[in-house]
N, C-alpha and C. Protein backbone atom coordinates (compact mmCIF):
# COMPACT_ATOMS: atom_id res chain seq x y z
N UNK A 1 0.86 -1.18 0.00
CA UNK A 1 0.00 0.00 0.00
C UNK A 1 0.90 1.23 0.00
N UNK A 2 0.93 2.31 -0.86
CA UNK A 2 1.46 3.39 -0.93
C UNK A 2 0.61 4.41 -0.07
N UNK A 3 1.64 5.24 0.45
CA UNK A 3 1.24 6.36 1.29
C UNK A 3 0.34 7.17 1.20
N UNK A 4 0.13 7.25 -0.14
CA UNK A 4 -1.32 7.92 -0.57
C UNK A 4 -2.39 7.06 -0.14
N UNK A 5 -2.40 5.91 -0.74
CA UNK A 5 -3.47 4.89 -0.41
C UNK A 5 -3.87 5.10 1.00
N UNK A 6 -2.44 4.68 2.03
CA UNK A 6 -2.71 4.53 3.02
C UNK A 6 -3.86 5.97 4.08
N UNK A 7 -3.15 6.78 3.79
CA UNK A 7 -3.77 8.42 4.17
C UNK A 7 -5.38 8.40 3.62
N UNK A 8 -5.32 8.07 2.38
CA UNK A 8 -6.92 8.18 2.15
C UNK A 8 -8.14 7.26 2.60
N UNK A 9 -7.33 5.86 3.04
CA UNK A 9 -7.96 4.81 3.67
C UNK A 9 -8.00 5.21 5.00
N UNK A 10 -7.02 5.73 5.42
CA UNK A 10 -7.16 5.77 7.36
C UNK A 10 -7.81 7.51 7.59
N UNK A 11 -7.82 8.13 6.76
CA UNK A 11 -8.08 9.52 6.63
C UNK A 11 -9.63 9.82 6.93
N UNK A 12 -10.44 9.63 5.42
CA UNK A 12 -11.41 9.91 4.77
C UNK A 12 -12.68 9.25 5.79
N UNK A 13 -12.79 7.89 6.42
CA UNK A 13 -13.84 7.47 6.99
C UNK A 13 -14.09 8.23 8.04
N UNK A 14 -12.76 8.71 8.54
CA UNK A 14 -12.95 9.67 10.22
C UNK A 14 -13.47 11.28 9.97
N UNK A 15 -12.86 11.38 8.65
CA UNK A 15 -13.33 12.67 8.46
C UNK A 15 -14.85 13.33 8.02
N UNK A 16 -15.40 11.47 6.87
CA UNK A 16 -16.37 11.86 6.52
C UNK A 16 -17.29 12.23 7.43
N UNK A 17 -17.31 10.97 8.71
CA UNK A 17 -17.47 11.33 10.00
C UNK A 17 -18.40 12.89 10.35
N UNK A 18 -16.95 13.47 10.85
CA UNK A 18 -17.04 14.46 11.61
C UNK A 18 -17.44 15.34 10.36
N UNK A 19 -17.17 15.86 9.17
CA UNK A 19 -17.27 16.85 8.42
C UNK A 19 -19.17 17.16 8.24
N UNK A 20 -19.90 15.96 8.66
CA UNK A 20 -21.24 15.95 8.66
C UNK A 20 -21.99 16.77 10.31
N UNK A 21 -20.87 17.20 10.83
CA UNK A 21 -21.39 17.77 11.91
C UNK A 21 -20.67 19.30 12.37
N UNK A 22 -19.69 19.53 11.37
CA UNK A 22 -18.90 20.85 11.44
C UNK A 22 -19.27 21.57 10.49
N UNK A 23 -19.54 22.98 10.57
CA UNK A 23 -19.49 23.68 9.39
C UNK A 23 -18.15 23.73 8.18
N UNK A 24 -18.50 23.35 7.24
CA UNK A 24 -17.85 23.13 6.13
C UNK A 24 -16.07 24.06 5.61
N UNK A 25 -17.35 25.28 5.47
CA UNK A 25 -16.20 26.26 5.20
C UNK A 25 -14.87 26.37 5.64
N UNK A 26 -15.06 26.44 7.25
CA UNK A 26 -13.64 26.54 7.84
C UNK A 26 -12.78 25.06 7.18
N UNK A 27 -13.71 24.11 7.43
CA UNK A 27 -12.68 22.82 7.20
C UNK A 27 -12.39 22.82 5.79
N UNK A 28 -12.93 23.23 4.96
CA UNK A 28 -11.95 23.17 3.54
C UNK A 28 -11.01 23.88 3.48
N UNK A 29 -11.12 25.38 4.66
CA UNK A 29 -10.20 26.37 4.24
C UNK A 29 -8.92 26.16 5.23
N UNK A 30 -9.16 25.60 6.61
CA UNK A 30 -8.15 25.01 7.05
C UNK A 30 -7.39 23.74 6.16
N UNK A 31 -7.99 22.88 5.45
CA UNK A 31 -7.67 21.91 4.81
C UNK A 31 -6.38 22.43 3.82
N UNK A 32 -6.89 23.35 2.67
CA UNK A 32 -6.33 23.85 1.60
C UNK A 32 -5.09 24.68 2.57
N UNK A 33 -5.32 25.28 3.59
CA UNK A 33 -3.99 26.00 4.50
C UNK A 33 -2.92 24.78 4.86
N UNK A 34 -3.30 23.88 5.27
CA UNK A 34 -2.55 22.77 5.74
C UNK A 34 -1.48 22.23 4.24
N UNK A 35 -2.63 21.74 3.45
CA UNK A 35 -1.84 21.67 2.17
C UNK A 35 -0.65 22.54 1.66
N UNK A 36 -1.15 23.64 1.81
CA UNK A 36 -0.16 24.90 1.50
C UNK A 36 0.84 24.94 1.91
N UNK A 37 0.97 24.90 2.95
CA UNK A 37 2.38 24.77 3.70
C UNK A 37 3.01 23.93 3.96
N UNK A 38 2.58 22.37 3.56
CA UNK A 38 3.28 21.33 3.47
C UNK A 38 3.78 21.77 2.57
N UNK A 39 3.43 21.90 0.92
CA UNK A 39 3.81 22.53 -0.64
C UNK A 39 4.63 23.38 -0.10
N UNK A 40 5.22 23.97 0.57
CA UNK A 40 6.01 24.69 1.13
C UNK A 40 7.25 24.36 1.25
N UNK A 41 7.00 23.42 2.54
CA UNK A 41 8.04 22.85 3.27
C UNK A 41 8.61 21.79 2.43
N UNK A 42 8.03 21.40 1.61
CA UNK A 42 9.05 19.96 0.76
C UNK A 42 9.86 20.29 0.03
N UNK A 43 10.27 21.67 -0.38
CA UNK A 43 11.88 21.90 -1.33
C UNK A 43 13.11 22.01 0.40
N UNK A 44 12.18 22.13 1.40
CA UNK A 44 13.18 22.44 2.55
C UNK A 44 14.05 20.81 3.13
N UNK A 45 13.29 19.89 2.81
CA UNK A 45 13.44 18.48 3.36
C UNK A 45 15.28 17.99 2.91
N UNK A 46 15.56 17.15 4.43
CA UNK A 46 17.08 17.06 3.94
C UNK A 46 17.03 15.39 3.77
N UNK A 47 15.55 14.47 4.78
CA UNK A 47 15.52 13.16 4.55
C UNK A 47 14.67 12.87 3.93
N UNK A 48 14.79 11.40 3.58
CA UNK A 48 13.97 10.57 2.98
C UNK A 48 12.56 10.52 3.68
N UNK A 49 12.92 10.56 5.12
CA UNK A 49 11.45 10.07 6.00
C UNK A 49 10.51 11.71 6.39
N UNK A 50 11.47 12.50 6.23
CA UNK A 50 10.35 13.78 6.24
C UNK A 50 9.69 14.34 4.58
N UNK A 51 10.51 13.26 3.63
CA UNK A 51 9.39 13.03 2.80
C UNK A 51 8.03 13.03 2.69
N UNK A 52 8.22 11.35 3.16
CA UNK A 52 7.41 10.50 3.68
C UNK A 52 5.91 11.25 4.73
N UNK A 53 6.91 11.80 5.68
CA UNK A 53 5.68 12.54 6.93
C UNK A 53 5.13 13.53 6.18
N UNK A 54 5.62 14.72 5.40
CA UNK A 54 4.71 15.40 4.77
C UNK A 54 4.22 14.87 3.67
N UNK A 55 4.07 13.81 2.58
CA UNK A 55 3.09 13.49 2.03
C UNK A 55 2.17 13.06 2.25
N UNK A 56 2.49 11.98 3.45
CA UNK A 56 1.09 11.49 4.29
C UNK A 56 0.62 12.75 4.73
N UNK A 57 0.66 13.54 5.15
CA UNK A 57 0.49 14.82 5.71
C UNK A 57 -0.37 15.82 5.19
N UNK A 58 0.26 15.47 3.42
CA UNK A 58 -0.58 16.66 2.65
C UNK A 58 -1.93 15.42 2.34
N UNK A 59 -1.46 14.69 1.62
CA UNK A 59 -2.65 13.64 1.34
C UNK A 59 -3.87 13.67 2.22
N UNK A 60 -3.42 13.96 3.82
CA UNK A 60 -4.56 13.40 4.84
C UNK A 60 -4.90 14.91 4.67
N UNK A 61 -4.82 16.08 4.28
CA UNK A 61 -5.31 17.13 4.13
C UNK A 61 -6.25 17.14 2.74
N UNK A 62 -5.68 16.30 1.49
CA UNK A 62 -6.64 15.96 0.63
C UNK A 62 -7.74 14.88 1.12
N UNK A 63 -7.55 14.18 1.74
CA UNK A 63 -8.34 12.95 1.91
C UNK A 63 -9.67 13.93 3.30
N UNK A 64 -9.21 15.16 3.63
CA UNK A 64 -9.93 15.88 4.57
C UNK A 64 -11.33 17.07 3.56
N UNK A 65 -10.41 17.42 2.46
CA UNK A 65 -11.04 18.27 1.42
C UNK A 65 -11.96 17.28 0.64
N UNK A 66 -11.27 16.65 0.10
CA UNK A 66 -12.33 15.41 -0.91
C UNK A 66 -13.99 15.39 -0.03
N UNK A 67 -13.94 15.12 0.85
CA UNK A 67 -15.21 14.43 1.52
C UNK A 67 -16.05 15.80 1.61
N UNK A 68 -15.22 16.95 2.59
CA UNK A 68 -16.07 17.85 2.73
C UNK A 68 -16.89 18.67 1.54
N UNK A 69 -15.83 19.04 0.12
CA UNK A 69 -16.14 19.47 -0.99
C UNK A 69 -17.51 19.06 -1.33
């Protein structure tokens, strides 16, 4: 299972979850902020494994947007 996979499988059920009981807006716009600044931070990365943590990272921020959208 790739890291994407994994983030959108362990992500998306918890979020669809809760996103049915929060107002929307903020959570897409926190979502898309989170994203952002991972897209940020990945030309800064010196390892392999903080790769790794911010793609799961940004992904679980897509796998947070997908549902609410």
């Amino acid at each position: 299972m790739t890291i994407k996979m994994a983030a959108y499988v362990l992500v998306t059920p918890l979020i669809s979850a809760i996103a049915a009981h929060i107002p929307r807006k903020p959570l897409l716009i926190g979502s898309e902020a989170i994203r952002a600044v991972i897209a940020v931070c990945l030309p800064f990365v010196s390892e392999a494994w903080q790769i790794y943590v911010l793609i799961f990272v940004l992904q679980s921020a897509s796998a947070t947007f997908t549902p609410a959208f």
